[in-house]
PDB file of N, CA and C in Angstrom:
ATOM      1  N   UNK A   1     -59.973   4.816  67.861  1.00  0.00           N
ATOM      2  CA  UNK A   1     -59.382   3.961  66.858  1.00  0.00           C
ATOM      3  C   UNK A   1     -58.437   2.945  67.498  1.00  0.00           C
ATOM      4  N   UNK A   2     -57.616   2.927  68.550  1.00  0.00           N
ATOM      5  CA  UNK A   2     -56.496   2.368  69.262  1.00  0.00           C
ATOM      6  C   UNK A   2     -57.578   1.655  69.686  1.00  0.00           C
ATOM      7  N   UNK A   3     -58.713   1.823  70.378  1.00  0.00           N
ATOM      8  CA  UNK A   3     -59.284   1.010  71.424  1.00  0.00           C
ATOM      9  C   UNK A   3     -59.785  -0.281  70.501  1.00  0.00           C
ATOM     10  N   UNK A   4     -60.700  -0.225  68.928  1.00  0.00           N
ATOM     11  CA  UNK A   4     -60.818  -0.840  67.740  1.00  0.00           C
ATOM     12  C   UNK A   4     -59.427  -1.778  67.616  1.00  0.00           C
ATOM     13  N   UNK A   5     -58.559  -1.353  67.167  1.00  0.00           N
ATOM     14  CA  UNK A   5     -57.766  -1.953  66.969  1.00  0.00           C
ATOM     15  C   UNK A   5     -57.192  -3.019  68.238  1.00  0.00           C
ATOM     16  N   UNK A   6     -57.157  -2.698  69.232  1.00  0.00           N
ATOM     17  CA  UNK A   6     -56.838  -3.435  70.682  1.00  0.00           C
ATOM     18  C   UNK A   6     -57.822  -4.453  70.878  1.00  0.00           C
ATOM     19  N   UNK A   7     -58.769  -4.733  70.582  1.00  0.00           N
ATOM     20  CA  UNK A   7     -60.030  -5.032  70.608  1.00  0.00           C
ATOM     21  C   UNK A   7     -60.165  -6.604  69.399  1.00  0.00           C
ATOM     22  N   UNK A   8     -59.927  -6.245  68.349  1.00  0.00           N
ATOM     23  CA  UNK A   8     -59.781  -6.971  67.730  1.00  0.00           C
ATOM     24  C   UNK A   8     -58.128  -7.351  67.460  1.00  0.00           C
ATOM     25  N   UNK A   9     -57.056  -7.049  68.096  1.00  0.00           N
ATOM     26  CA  UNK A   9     -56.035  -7.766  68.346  1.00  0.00           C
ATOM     27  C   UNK A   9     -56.527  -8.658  69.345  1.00  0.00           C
ATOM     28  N   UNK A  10     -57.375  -8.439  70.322  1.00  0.00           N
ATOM     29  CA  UNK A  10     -57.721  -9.233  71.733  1.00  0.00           C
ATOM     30  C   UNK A  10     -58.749 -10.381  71.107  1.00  0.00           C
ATOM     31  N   UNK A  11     -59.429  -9.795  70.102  1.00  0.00           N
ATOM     32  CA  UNK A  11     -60.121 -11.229  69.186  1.00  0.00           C
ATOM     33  C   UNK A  11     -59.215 -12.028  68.236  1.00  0.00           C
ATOM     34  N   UNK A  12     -58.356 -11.762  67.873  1.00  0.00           N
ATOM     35  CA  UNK A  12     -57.521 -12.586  67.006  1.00  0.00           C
ATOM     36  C   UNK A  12     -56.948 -13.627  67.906  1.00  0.00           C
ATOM     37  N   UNK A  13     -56.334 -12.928  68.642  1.00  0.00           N
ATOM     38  CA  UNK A  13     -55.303 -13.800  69.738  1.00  0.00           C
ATOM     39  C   UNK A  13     -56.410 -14.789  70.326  1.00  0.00           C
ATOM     40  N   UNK A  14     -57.677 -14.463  70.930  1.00  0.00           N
ATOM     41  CA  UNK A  14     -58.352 -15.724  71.422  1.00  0.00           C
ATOM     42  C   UNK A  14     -59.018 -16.889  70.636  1.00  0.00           C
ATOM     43  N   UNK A  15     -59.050 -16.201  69.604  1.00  0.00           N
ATOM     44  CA  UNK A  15     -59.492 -17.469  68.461  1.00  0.00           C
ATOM     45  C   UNK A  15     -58.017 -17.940  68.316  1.00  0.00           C
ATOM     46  N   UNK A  16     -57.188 -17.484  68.218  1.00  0.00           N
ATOM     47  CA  UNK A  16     -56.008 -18.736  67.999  1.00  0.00           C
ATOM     48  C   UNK A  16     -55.452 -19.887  69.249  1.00  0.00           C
ATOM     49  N   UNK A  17     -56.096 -19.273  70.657  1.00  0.00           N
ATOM     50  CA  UNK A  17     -55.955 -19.846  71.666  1.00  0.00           C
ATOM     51  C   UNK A  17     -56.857 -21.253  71.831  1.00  0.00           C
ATOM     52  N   UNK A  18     -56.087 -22.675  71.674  1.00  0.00           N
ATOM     53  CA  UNK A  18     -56.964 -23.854  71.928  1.00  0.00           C
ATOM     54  C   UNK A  18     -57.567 -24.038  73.356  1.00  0.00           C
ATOM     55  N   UNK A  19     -58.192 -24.742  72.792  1.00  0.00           N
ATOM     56  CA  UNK A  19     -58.912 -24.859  74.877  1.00  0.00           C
ATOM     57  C   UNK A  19     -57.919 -26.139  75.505  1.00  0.00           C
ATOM     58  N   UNK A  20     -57.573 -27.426  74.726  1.00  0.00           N
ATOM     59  CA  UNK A  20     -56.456 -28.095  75.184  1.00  0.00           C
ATOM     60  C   UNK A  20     -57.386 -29.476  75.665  1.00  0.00           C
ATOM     61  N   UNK A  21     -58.907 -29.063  75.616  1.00  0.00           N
ATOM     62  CA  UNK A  21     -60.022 -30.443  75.628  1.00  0.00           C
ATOM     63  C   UNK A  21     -59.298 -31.559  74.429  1.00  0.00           C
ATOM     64  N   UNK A  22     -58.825 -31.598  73.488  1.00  0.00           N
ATOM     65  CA  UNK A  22     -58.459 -32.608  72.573  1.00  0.00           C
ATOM     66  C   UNK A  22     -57.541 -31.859  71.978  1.00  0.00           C
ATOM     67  N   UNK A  23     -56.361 -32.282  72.749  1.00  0.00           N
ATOM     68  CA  UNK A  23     -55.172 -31.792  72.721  1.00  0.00           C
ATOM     69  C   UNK A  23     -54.251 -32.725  71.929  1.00  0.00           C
ATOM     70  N   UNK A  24     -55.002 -33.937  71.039  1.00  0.00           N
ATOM     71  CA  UNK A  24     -54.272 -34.840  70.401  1.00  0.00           C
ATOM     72  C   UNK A  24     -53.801 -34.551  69.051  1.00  0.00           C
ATOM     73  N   UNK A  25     -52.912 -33.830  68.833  1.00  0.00           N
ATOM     74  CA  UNK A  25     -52.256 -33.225  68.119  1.00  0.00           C
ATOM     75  C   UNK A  25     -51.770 -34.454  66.572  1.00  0.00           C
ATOM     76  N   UNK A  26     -51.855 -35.129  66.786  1.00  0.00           N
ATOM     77  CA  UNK A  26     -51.570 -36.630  65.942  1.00  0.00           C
ATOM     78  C   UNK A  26     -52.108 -37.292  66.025  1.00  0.00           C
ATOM     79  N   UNK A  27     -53.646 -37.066  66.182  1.00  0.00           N
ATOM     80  CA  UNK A  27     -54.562 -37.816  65.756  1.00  0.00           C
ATOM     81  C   UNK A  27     -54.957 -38.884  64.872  1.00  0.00           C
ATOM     82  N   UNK A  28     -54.601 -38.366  63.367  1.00  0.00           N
ATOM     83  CA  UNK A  28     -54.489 -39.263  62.523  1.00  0.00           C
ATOM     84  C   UNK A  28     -53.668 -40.254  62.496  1.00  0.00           C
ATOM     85  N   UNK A  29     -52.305 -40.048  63.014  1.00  0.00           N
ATOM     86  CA  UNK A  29     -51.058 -41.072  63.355  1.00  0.00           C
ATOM     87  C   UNK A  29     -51.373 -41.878  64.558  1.00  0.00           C
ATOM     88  N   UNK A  30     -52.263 -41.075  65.566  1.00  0.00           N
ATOM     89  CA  UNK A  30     -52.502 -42.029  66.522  1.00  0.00           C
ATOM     90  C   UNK A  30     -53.630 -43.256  65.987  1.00  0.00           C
ATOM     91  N   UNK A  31     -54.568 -42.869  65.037  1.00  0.00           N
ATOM     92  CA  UNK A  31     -55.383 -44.103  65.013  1.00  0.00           C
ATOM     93  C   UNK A  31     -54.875 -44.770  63.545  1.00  0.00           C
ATOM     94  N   UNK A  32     -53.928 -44.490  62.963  1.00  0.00           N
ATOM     95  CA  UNK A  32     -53.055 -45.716  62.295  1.00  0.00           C
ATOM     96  C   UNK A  32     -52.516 -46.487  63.116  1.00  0.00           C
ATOM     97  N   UNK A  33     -52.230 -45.683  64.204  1.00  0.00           N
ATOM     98  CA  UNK A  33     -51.449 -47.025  65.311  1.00  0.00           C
ATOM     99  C   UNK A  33     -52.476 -47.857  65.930  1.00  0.00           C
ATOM    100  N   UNK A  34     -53.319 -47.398  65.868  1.00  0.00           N
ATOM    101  CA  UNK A  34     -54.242 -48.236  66.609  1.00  0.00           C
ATOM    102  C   UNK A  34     -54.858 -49.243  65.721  1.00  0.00           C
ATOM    103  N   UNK A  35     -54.870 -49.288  64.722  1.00  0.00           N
ATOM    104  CA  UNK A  35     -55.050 -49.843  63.487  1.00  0.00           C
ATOM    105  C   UNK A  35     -53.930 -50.931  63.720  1.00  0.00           C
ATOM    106  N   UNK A  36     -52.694 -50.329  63.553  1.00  0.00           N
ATOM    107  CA  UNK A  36     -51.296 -51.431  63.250  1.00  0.00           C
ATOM    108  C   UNK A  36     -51.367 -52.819  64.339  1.00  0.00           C
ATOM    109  N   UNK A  37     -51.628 -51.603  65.417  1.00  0.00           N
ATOM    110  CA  UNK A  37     -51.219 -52.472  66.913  1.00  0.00           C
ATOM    111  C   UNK A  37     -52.707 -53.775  66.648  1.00  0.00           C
ATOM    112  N   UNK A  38     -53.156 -53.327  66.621  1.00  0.00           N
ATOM    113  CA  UNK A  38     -54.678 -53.683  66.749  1.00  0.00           C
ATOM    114  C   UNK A  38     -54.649 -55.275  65.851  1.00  0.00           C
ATOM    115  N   UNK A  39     -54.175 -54.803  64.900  1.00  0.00           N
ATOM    116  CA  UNK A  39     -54.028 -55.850  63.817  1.00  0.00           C
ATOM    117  C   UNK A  39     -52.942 -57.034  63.838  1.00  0.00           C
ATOM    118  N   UNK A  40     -52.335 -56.279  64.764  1.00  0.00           N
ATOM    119  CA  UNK A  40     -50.748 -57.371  65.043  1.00  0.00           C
ATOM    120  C   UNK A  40     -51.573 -58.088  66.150  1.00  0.00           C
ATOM    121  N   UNK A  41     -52.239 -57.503  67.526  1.00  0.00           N
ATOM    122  CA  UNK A  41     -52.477 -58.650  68.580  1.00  0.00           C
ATOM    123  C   UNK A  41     -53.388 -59.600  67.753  1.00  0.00           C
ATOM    124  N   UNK A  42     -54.383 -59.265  66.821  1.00  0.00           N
ATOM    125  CA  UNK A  42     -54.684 -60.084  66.321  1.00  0.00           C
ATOM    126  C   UNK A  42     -53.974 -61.242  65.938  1.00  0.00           C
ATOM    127  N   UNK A  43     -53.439 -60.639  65.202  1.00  0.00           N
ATOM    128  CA  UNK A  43     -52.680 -62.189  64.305  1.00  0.00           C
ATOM    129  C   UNK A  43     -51.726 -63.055  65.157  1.00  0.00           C
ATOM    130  N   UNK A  44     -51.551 -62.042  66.376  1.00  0.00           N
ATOM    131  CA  UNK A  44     -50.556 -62.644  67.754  1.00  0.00           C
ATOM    132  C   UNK A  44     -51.630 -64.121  68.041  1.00  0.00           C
ATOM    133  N   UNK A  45     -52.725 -63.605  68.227  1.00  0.00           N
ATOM    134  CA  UNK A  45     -53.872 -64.373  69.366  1.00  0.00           C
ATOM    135  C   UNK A  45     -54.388 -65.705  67.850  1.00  0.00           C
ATOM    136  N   UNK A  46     -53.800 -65.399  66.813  1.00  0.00           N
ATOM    137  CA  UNK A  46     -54.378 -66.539  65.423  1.00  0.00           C
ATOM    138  C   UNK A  46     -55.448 -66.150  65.037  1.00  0.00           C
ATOM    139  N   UNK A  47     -55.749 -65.404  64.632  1.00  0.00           N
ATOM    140  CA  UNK A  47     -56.565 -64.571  63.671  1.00  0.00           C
ATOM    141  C   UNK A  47     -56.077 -64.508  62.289  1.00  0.00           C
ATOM    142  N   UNK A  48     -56.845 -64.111  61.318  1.00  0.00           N
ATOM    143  CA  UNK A  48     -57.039 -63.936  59.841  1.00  0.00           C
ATOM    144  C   UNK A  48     -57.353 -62.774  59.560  1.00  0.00           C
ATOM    145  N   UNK A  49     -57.201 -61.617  59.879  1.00  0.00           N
ATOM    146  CA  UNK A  49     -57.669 -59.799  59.612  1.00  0.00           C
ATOM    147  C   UNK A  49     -58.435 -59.917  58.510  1.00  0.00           C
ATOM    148  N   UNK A  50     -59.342 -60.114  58.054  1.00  0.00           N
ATOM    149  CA  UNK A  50     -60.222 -59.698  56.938  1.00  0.00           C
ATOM    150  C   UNK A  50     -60.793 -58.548  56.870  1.00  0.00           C
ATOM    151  N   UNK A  51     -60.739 -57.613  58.120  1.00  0.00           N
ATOM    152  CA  UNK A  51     -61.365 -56.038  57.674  1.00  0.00           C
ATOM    153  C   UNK A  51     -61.325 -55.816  58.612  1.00  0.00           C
ATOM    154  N   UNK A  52     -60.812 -54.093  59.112  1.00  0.00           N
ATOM    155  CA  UNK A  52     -60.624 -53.174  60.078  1.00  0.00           C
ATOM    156  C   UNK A  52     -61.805 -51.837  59.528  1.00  0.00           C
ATOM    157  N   UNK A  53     -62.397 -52.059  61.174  1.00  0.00           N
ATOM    158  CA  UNK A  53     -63.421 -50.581  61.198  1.00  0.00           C
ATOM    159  C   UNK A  53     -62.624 -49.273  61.460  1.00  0.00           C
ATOM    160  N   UNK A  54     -63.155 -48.584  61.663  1.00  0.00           N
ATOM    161  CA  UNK A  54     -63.072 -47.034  61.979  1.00  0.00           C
ATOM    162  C   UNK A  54     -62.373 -46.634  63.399  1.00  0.00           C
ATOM    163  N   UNK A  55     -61.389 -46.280  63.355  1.00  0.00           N
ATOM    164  CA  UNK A  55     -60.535 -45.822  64.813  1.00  0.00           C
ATOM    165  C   UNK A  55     -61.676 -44.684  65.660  1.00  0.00           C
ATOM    166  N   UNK A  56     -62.668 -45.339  66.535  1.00  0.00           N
ATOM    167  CA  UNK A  56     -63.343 -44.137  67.736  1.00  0.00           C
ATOM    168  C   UNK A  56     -62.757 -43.818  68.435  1.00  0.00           C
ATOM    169  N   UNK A  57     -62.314 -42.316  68.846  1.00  0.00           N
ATOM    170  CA  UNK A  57     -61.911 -41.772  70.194  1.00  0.00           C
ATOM    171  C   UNK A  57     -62.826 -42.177  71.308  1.00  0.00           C
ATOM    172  N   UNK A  58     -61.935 -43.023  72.465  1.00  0.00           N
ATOM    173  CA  UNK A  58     -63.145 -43.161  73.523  1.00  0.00           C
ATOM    174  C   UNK A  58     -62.748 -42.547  74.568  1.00  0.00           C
ATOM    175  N   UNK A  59     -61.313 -41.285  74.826  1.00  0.00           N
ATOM    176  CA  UNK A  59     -60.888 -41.138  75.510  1.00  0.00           C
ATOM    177  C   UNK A  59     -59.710 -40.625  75.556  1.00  0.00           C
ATOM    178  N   UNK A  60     -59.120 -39.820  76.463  1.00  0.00           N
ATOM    179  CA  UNK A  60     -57.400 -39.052  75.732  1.00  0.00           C
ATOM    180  C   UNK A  60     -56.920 -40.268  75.377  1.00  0.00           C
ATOM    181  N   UNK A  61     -56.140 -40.259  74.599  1.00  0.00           N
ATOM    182  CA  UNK A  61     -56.067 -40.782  73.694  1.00  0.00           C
ATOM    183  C   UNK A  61     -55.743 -42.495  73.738  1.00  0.00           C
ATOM    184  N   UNK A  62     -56.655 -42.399  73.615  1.00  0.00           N
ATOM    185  CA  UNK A  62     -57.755 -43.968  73.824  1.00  0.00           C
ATOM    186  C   UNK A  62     -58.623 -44.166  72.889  1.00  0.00           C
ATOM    187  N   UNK A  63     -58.750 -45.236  71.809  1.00  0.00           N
ATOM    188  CA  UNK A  63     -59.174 -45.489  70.879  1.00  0.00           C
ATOM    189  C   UNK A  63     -59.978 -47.084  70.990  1.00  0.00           C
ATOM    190  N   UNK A  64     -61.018 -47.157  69.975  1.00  0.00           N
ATOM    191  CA  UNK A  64     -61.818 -48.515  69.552  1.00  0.00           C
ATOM    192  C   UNK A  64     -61.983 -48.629  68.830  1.00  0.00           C
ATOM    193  N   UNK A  65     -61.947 -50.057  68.382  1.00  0.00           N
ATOM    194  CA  UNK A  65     -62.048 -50.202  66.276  1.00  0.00           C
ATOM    195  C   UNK A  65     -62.386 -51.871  66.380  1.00  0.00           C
ATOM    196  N   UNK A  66     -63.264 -51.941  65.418  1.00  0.00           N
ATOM    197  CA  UNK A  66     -63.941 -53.470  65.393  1.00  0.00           C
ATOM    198  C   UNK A  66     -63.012 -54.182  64.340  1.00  0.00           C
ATOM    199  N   UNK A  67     -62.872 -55.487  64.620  1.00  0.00           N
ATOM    200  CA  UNK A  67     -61.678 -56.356  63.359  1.00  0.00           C
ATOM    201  C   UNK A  67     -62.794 -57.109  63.086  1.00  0.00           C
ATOM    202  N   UNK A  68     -62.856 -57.683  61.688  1.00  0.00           N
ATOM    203  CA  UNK A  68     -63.718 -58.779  61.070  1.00  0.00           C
ATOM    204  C   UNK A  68     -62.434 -59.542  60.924  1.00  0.00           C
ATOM    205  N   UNK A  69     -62.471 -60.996  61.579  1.00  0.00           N
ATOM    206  CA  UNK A  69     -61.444 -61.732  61.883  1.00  0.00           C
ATOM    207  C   UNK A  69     -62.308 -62.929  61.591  1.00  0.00           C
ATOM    208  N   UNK A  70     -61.194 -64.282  61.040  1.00  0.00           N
ATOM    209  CA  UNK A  70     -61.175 -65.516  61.271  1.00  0.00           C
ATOM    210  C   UNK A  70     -60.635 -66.037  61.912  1.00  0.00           C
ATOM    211  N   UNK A  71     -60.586 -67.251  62.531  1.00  0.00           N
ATOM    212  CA  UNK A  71     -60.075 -68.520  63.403  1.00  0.00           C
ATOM    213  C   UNK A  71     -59.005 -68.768  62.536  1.00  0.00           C
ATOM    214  N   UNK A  72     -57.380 -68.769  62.672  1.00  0.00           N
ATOM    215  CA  UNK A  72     -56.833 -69.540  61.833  1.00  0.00           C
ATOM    216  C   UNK A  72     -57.279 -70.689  61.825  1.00  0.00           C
ATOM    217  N   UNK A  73     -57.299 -71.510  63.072  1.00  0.00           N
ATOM    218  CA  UNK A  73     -58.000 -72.849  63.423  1.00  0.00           C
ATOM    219  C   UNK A  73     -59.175 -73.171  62.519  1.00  0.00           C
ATOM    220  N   UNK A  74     -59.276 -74.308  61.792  1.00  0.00           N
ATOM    221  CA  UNK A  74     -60.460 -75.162  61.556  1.00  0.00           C
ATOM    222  C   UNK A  74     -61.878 -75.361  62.415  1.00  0.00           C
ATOM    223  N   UNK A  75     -62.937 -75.396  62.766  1.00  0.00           N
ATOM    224  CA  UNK A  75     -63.335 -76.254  63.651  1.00  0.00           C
ATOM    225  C   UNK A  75     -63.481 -77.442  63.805  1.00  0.00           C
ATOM    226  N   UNK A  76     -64.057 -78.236  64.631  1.00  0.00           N
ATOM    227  CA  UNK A  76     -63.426 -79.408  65.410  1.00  0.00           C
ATOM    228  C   UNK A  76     -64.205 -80.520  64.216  1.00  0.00           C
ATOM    229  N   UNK A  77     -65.031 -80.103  63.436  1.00  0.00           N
ATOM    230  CA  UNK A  77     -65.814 -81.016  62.320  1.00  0.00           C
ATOM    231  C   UNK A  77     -64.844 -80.620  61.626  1.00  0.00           C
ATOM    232  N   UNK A  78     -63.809 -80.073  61.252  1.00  0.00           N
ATOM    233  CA  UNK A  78     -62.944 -80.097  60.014  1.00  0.00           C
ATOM    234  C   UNK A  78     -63.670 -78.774  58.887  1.00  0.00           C
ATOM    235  N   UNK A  79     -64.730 -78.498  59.227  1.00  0.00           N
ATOM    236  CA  UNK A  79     -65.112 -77.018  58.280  1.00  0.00           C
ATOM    237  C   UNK A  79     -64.416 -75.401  58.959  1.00  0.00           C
ATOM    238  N   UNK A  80     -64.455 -74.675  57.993  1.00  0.00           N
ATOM    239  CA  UNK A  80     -63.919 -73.489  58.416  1.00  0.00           C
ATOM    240  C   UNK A  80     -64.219 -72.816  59.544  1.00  0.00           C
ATOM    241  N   UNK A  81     -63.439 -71.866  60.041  1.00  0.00           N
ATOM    242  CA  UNK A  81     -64.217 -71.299  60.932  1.00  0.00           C
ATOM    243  C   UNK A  81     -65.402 -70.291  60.347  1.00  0.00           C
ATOM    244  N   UNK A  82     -66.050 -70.221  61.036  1.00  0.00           N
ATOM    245  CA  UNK A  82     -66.804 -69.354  61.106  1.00  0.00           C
ATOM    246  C   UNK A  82     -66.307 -67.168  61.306  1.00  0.00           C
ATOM    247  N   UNK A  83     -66.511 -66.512  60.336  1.00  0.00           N
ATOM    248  CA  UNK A  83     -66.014 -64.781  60.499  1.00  0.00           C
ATOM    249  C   UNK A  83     -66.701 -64.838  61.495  1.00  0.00           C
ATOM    250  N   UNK A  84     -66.053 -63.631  62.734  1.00  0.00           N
ATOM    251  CA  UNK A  84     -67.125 -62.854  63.791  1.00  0.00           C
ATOM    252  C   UNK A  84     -65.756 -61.815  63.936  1.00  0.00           C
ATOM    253  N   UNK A  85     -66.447 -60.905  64.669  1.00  0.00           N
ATOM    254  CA  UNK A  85     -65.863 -59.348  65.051  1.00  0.00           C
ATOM    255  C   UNK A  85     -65.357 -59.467  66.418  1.00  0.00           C
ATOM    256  N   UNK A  86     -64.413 -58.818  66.339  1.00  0.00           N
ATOM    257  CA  UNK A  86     -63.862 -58.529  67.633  1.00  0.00           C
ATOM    258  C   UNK A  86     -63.158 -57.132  68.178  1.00  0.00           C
ATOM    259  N   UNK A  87     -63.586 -56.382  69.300  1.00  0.00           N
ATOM    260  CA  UNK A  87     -63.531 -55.378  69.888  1.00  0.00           C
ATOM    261  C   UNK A  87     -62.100 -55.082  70.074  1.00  0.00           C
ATOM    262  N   UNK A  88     -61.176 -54.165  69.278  1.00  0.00           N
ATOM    263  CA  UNK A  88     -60.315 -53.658  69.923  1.00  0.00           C
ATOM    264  C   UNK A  88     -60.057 -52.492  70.701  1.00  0.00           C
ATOM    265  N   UNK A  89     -59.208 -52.547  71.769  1.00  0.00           N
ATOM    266  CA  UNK A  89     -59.067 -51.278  72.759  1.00  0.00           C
ATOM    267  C   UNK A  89     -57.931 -50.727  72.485  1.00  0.00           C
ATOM    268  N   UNK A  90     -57.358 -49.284  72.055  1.00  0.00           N
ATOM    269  CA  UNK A  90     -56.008 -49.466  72.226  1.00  0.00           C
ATOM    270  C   UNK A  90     -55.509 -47.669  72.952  1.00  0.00           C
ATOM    271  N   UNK A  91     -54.433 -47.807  73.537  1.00  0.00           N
ATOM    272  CA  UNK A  91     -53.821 -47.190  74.338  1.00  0.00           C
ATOM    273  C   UNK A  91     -53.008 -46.379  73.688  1.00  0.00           C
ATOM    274  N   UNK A  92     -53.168 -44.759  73.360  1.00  0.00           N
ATOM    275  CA  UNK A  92     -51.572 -44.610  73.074  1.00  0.00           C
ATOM    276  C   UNK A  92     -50.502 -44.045  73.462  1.00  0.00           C
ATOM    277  N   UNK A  93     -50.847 -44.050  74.829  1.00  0.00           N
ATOM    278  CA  UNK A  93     -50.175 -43.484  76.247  1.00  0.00           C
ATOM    279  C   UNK A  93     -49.200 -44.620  75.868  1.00  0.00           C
ATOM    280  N   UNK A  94     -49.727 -46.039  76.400  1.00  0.00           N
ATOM    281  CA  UNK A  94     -48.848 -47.579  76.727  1.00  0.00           C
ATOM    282  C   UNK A  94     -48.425 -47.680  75.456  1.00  0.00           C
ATOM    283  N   UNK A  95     -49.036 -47.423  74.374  1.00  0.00           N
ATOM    284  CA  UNK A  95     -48.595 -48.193  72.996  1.00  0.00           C
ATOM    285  C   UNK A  95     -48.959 -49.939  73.235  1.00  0.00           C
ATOM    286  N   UNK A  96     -50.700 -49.544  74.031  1.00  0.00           N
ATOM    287  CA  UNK A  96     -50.950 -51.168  73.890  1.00  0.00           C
ATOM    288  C   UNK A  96     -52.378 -51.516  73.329  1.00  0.00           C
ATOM    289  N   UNK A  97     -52.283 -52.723  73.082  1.00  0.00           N
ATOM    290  CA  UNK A  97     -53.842 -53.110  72.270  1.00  0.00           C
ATOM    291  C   UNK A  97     -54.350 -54.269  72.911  1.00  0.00           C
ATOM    292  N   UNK A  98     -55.724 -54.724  73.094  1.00  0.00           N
ATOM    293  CA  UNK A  98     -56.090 -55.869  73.786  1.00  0.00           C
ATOM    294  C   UNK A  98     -57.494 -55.762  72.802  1.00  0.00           C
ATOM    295  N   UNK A  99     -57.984 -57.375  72.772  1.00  0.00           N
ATOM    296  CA  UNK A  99     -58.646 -57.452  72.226  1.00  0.00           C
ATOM    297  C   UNK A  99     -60.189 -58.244  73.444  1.00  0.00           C
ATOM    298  N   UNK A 100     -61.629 -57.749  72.693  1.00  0.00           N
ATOM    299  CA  UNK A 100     -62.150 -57.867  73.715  1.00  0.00           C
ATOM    300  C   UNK A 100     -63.926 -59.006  72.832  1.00  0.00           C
TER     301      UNK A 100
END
């Protein structure tokens, strides 16, 4: 009976033990930031944010997320710009974002 019981104390304890592979504990907070940051270099670089994709893990904690962005700029005929997407990378070691 002791050995039963020892046994499945020794199974409890290892299911509560993480392996520490995705050890990102704030996950969800990390890819709001990546979101925030993401959205600010935008509008840094003159962009228009019209829509943010999905925060991908590409890496400890290293994230990618597509922006549907405009040109604040006109083009050079005087019509709008043209929407296109742009690749963000963001860091949340640095707390940095670059756009690609």
């Amino acid at each position: 009976m002791k050995r039963a019981l020892a046994c499945l104390a020794l199974l409890l304890a290892l299911g509560c033990v993480s392996s520490g592979e995705d050890s990102d504990s704030d996950r969800p907070k990390a890819e709001e930031r990546a979101k925030k940051y993401c959205v600010s270099v935008a509008k840094g670089d003159g962009f228009v944010v019209k829509g943010v994709g999905r925060a991908a893990k590409v890496g400890d904690k290293r994230y990618e997320l597509k922006l549907r962005v405009v040109p604040k700029q006109p083009t050079a005929d005087g019509q709008p710009a043209p929407e296109t997407h742009l690749l963000c990378r963001y860091d949340d070691r640095a707390r940095e974002a670059r756009l690609d």
